[in-house]
PDB file of N, CA and C in Angstrom:
ATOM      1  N   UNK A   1      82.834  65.687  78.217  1.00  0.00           N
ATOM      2  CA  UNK A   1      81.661  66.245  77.573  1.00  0.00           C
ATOM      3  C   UNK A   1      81.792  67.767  77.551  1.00  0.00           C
ATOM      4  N   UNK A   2      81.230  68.332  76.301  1.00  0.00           N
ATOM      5  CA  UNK A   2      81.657  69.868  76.445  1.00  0.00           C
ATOM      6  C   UNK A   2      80.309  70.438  76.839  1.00  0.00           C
ATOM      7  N   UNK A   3      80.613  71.788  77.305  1.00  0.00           N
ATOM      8  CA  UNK A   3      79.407  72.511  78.082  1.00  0.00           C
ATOM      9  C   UNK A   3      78.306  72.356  77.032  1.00  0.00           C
ATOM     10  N   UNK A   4      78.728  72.883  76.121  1.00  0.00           N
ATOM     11  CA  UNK A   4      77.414  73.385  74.775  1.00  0.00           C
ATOM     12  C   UNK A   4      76.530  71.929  74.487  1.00  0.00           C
ATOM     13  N   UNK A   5      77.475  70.642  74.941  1.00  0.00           N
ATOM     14  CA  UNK A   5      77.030  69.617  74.520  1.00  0.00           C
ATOM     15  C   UNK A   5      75.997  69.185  75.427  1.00  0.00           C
ATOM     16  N   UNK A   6      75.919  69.577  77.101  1.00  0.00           N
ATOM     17  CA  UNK A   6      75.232  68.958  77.942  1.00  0.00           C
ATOM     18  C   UNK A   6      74.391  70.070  78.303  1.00  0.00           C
ATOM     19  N   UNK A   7      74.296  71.026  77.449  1.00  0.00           N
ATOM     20  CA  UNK A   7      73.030  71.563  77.712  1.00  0.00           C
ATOM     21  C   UNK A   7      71.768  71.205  76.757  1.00  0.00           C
ATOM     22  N   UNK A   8      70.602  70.863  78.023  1.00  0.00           N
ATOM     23  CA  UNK A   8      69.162  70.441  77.397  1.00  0.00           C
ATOM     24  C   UNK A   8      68.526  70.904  77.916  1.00  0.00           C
ATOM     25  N   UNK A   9      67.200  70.586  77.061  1.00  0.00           N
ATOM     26  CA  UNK A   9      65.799  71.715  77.304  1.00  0.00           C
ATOM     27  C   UNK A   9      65.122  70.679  78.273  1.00  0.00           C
ATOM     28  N   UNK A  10      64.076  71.074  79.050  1.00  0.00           N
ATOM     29  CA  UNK A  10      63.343  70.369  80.107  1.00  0.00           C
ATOM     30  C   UNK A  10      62.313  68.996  79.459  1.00  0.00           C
ATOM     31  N   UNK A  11      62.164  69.724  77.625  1.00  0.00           N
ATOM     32  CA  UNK A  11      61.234  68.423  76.928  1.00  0.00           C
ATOM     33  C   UNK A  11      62.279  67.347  76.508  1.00  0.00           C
ATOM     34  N   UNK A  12      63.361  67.606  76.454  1.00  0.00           N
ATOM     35  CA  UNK A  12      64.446  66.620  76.105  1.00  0.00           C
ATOM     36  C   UNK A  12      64.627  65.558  77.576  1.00  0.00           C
ATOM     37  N   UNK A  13      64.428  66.115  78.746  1.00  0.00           N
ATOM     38  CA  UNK A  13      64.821  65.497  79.664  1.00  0.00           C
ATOM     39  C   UNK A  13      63.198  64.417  79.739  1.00  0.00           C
ATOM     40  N   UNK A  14      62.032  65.255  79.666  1.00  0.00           N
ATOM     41  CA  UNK A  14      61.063  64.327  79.844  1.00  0.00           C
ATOM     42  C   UNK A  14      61.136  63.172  78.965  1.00  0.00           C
ATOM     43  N   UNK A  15      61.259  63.683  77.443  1.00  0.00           N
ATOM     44  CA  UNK A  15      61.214  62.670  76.803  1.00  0.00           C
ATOM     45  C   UNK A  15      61.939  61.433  76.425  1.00  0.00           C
ATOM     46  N   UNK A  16      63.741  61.806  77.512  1.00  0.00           N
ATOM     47  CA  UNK A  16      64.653  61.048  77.227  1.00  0.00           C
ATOM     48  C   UNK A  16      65.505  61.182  78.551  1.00  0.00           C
ATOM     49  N   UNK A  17      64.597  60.710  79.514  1.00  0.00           N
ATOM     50  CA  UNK A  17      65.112  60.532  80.632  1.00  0.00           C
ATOM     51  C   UNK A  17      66.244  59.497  80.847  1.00  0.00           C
ATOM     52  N   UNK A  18      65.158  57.906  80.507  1.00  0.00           N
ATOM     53  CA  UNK A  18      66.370  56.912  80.749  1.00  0.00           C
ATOM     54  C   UNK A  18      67.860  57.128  80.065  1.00  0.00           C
ATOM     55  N   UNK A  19      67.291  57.614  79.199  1.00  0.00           N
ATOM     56  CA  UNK A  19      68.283  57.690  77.870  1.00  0.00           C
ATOM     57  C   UNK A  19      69.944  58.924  78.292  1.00  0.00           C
ATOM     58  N   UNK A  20      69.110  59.717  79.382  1.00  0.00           N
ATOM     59  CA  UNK A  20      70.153  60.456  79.645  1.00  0.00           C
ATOM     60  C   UNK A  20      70.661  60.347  80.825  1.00  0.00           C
ATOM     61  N   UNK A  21      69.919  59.259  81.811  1.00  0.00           N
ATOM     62  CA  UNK A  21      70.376  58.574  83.261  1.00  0.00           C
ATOM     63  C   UNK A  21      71.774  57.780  82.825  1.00  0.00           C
ATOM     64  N   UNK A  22      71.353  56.692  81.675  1.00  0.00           N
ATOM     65  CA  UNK A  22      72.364  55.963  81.104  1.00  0.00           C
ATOM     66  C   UNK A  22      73.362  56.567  80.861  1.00  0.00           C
ATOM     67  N   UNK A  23      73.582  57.718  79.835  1.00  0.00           N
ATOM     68  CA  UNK A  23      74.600  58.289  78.747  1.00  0.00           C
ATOM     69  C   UNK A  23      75.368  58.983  80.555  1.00  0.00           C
ATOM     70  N   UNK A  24      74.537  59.599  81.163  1.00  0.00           N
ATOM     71  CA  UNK A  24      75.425  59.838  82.080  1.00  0.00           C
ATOM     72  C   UNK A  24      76.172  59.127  83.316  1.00  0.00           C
ATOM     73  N   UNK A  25      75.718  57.920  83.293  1.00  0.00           N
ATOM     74  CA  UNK A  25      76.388  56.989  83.865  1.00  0.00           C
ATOM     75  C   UNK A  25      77.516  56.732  83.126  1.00  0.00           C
ATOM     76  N   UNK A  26      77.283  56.758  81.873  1.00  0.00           N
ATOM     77  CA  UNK A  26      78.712  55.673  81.358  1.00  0.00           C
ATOM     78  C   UNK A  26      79.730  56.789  81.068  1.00  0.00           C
ATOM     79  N   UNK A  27      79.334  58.299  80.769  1.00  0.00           N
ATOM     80  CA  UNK A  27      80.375  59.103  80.459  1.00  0.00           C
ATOM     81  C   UNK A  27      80.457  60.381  81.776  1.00  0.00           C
ATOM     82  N   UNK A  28      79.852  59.999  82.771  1.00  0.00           N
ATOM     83  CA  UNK A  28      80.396  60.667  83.995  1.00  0.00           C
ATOM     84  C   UNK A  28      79.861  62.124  83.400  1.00  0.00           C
ATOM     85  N   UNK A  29      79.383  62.927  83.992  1.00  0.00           N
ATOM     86  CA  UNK A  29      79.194  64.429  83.870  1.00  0.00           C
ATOM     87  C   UNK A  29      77.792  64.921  84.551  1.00  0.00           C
ATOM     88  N   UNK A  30      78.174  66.469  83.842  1.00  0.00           N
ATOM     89  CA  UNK A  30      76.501  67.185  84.099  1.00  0.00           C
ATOM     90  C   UNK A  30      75.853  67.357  83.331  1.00  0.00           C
ATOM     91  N   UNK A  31      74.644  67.651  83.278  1.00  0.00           N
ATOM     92  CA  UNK A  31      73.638  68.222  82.376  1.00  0.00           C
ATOM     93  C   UNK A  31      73.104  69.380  83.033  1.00  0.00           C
ATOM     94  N   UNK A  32      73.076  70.344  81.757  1.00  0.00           N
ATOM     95  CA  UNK A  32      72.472  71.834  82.396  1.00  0.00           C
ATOM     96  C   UNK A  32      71.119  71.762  81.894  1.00  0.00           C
ATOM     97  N   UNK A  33      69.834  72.223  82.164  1.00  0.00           N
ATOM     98  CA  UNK A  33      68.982  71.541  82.145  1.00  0.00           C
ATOM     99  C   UNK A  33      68.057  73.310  82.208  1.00  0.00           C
ATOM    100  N   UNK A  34      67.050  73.912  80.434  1.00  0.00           N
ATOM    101  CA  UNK A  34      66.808  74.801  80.803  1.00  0.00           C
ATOM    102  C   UNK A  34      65.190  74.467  80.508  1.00  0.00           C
ATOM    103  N   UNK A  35      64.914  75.805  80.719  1.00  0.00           N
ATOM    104  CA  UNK A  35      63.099  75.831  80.343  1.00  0.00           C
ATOM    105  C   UNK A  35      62.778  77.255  80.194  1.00  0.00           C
ATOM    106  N   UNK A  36      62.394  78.183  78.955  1.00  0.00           N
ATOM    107  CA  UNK A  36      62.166  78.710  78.342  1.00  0.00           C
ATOM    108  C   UNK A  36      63.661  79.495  77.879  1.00  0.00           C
ATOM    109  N   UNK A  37      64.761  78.369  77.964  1.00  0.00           N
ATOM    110  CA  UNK A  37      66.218  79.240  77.615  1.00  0.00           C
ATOM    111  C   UNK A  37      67.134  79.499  78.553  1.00  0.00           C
ATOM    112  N   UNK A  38      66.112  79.347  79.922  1.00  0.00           N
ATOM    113  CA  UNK A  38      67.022  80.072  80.587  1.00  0.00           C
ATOM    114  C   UNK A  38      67.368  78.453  81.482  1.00  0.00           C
ATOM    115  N   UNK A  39      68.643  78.539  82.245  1.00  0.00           N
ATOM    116  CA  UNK A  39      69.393  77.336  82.903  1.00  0.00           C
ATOM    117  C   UNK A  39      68.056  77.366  84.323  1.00  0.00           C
ATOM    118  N   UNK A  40      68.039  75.783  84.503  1.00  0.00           N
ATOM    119  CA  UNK A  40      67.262  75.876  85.969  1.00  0.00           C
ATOM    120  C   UNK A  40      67.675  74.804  86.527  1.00  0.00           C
ATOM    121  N   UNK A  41      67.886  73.903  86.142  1.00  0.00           N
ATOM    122  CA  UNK A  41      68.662  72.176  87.038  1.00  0.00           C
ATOM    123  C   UNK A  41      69.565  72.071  86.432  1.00  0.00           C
ATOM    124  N   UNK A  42      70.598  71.673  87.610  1.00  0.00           N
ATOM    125  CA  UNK A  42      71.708  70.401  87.094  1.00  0.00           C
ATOM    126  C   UNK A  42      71.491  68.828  87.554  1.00  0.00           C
ATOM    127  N   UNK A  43      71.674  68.154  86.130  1.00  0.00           N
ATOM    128  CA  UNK A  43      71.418  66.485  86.802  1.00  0.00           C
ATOM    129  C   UNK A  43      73.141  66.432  86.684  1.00  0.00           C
ATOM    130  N   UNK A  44      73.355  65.553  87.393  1.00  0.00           N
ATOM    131  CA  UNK A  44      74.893  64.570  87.377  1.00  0.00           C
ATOM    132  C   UNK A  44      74.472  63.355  87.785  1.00  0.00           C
ATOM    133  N   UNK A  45      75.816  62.972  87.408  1.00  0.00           N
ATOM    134  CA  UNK A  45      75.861  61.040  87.752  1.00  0.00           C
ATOM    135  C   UNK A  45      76.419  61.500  89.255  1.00  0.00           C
ATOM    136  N   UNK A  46      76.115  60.360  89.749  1.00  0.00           N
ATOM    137  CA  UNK A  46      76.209  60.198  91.360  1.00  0.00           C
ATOM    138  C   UNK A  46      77.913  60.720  91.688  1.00  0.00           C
ATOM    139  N   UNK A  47      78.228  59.973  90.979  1.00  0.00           N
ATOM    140  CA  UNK A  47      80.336  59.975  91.534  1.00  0.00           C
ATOM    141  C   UNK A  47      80.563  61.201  91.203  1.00  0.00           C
ATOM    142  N   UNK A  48      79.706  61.837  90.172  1.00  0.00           N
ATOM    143  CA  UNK A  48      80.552  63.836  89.855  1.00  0.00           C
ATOM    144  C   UNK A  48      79.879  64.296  90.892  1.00  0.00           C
ATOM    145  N   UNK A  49      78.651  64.169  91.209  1.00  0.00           N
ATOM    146  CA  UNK A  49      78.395  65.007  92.569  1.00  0.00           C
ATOM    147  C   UNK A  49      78.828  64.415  93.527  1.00  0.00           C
ATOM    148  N   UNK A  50      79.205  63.343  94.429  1.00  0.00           N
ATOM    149  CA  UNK A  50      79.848  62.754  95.304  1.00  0.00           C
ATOM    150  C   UNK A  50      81.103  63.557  95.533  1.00  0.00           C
ATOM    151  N   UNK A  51      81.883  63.564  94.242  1.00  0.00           N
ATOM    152  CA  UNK A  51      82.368  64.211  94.171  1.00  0.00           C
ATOM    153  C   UNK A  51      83.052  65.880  93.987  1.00  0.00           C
ATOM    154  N   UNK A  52      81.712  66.379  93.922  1.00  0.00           N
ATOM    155  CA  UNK A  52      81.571  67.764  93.965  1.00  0.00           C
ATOM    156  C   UNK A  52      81.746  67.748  95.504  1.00  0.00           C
ATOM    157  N   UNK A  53      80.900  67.220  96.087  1.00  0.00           N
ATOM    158  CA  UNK A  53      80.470  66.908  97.568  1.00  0.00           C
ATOM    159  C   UNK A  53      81.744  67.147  98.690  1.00  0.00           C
ATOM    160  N   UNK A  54      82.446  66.241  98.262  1.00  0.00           N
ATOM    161  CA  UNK A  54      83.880  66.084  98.873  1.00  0.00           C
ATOM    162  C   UNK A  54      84.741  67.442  98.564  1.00  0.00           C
ATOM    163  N   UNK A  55      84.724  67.795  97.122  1.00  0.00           N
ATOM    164  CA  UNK A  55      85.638  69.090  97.150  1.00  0.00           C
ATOM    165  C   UNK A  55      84.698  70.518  97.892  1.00  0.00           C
ATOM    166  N   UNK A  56      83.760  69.993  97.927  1.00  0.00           N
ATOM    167  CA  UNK A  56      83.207  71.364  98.751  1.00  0.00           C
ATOM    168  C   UNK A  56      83.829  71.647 100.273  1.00  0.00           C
ATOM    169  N   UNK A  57      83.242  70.359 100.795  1.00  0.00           N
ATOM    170  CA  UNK A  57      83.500  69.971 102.371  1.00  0.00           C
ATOM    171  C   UNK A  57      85.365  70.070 102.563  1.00  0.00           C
ATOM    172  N   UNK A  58      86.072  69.817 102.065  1.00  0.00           N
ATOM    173  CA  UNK A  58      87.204  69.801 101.446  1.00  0.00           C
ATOM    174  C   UNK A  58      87.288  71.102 101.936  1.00  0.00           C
ATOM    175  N   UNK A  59      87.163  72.379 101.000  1.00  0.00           N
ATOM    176  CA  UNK A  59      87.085  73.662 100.710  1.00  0.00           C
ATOM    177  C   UNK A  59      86.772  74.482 101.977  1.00  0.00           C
ATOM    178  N   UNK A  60      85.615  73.911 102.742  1.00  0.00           N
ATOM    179  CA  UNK A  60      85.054  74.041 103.606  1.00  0.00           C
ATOM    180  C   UNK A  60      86.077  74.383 104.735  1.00  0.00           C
ATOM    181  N   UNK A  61      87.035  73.078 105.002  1.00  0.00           N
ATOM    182  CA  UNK A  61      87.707  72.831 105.886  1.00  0.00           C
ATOM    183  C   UNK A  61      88.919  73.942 106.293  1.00  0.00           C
ATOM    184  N   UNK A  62      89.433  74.133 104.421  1.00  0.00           N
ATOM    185  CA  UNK A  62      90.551  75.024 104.242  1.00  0.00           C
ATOM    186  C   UNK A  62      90.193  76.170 104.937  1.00  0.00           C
ATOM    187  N   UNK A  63      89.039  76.331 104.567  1.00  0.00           N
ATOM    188  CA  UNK A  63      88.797  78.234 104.899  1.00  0.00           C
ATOM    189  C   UNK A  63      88.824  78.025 106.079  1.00  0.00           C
ATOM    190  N   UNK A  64      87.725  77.087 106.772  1.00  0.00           N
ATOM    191  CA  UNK A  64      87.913  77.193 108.116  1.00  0.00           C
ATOM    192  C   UNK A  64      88.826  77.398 108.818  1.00  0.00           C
ATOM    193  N   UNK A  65      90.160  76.551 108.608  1.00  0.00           N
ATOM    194  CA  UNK A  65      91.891  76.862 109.073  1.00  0.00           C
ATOM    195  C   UNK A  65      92.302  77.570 108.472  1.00  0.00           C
ATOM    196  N   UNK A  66      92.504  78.534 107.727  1.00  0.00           N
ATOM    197  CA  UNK A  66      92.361  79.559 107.123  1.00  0.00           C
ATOM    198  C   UNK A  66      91.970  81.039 107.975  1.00  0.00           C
ATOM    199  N   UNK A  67      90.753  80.841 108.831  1.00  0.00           N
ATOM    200  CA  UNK A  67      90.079  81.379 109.721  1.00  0.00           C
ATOM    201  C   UNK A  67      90.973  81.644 110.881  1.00  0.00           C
ATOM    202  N   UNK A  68      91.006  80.372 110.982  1.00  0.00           N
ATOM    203  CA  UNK A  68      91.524  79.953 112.381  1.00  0.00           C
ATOM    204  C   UNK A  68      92.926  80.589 112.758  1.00  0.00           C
ATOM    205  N   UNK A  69      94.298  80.350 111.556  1.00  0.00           N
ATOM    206  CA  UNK A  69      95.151  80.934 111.489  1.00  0.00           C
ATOM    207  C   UNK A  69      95.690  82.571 111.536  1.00  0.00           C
ATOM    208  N   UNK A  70      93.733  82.799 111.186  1.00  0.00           N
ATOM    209  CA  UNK A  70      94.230  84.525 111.127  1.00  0.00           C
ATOM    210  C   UNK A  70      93.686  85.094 112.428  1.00  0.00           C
ATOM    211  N   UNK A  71      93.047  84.207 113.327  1.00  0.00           N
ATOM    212  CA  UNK A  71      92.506  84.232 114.434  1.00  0.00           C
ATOM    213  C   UNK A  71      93.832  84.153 115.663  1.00  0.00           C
ATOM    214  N   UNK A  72      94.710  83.219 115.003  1.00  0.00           N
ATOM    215  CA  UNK A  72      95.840  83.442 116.297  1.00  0.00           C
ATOM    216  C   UNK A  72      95.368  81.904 116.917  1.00  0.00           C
ATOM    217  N   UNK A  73      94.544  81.202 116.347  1.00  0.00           N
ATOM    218  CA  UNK A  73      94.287  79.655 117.217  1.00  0.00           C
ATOM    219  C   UNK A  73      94.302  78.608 116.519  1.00  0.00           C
ATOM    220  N   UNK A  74      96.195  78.441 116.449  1.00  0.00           N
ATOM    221  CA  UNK A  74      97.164  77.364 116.495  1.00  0.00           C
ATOM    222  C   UNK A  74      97.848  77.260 117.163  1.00  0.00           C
ATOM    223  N   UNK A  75      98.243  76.163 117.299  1.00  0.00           N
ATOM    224  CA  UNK A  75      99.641  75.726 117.885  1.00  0.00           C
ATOM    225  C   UNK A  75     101.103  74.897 117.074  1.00  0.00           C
ATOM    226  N   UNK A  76     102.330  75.332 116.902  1.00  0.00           N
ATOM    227  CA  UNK A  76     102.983  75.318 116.269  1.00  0.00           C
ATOM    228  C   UNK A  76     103.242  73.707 115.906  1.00  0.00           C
ATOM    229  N   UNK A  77     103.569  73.015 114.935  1.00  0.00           N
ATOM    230  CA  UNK A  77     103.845  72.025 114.285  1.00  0.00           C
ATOM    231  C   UNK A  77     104.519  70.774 115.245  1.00  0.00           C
ATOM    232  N   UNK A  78     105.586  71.320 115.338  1.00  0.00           N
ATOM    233  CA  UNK A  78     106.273  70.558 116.663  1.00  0.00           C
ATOM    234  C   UNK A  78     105.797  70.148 118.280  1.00  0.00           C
ATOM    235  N   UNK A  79     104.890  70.910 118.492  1.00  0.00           N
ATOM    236  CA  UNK A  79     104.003  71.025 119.629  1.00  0.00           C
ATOM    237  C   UNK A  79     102.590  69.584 119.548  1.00  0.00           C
ATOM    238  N   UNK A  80     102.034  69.684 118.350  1.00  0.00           N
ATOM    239  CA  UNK A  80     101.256  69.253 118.167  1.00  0.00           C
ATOM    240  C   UNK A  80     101.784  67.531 117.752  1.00  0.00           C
ATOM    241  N   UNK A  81     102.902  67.655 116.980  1.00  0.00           N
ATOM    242  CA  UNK A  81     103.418  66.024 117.135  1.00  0.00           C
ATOM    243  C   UNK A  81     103.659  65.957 118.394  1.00  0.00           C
ATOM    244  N   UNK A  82     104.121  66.266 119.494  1.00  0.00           N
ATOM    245  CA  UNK A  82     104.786  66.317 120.823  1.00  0.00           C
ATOM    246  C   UNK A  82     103.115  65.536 121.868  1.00  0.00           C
ATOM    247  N   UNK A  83     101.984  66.763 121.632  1.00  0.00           N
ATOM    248  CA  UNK A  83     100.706  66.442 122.414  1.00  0.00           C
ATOM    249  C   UNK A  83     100.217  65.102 121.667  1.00  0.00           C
ATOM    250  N   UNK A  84     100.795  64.765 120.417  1.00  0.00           N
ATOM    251  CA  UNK A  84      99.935  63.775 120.107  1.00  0.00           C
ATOM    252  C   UNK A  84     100.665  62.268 120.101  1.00  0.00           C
ATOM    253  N   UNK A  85     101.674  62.434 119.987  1.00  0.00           N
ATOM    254  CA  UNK A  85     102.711  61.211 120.799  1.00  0.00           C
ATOM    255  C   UNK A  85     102.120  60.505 122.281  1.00  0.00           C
ATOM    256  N   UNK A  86     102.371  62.039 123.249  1.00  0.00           N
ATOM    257  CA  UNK A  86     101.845  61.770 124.627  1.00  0.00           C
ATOM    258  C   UNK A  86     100.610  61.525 124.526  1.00  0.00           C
ATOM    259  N   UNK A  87      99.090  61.218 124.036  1.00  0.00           N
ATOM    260  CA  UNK A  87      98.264  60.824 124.058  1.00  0.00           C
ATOM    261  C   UNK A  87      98.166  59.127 123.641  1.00  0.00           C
ATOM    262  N   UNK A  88      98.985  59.044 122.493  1.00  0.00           N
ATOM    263  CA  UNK A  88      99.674  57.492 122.285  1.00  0.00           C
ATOM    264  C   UNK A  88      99.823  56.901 122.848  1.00  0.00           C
ATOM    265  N   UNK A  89     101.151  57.214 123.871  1.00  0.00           N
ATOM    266  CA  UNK A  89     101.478  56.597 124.534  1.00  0.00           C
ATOM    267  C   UNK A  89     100.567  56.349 126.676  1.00  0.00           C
ATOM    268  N   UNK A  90      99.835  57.867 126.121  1.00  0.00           N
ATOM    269  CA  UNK A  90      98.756  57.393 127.381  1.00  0.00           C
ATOM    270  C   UNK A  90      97.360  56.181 127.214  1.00  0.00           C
ATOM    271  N   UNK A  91      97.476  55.906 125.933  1.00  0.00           N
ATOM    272  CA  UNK A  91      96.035  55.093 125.763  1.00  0.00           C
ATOM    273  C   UNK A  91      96.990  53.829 125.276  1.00  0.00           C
ATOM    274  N   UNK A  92      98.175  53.208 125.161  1.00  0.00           N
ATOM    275  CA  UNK A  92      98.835  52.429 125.417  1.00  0.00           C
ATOM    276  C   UNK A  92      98.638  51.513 127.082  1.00  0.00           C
TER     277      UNK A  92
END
């Protein structure tokens, strides 16, 4: 769906709600959603924000180790297969 296409006015949404619950179920996307012109909601179908959801938390994670790395608190690659073997084999 192209941007220009999923933008609607707030009387379009009242008046064609089901109509745009549906269309966005079956073709996955957003709707930008304005009122006097200017943008104020986004609706999506569940799985694009689910999926927004995930790449955030996702994103989230990176920076965090990201953080962490410039912080000096890691431990090198080989180390960490090594501690996590020996935990294996202790709950064995």
């Amino acid at each position: 769906m192209r941007l220009s296409a999923s933008i609607k006015p707030i009387s379009y949404l009242k008046a064609n709600a089901a109509q745009l619950i549906r269309d966005l179920f079956t073709n996955r996307g957003t709707i930008v959603i304005t009122q006097n012109g200017e943008a104020k909601a986004v609706v999506q179908d569940i799985c694009t924000y689910e999926q927004t959801q995930e790449t955030l938390a996702l994103l989230k994670m990176l920076n965090q180790s990201k953080k962490s790395v410039e912080a000096g608190q890691y431990k090198p690659l080989g180390k960490s297969f090594k501690d996590l073997k020996s935990r294996i084999q202790e709950s064995s």
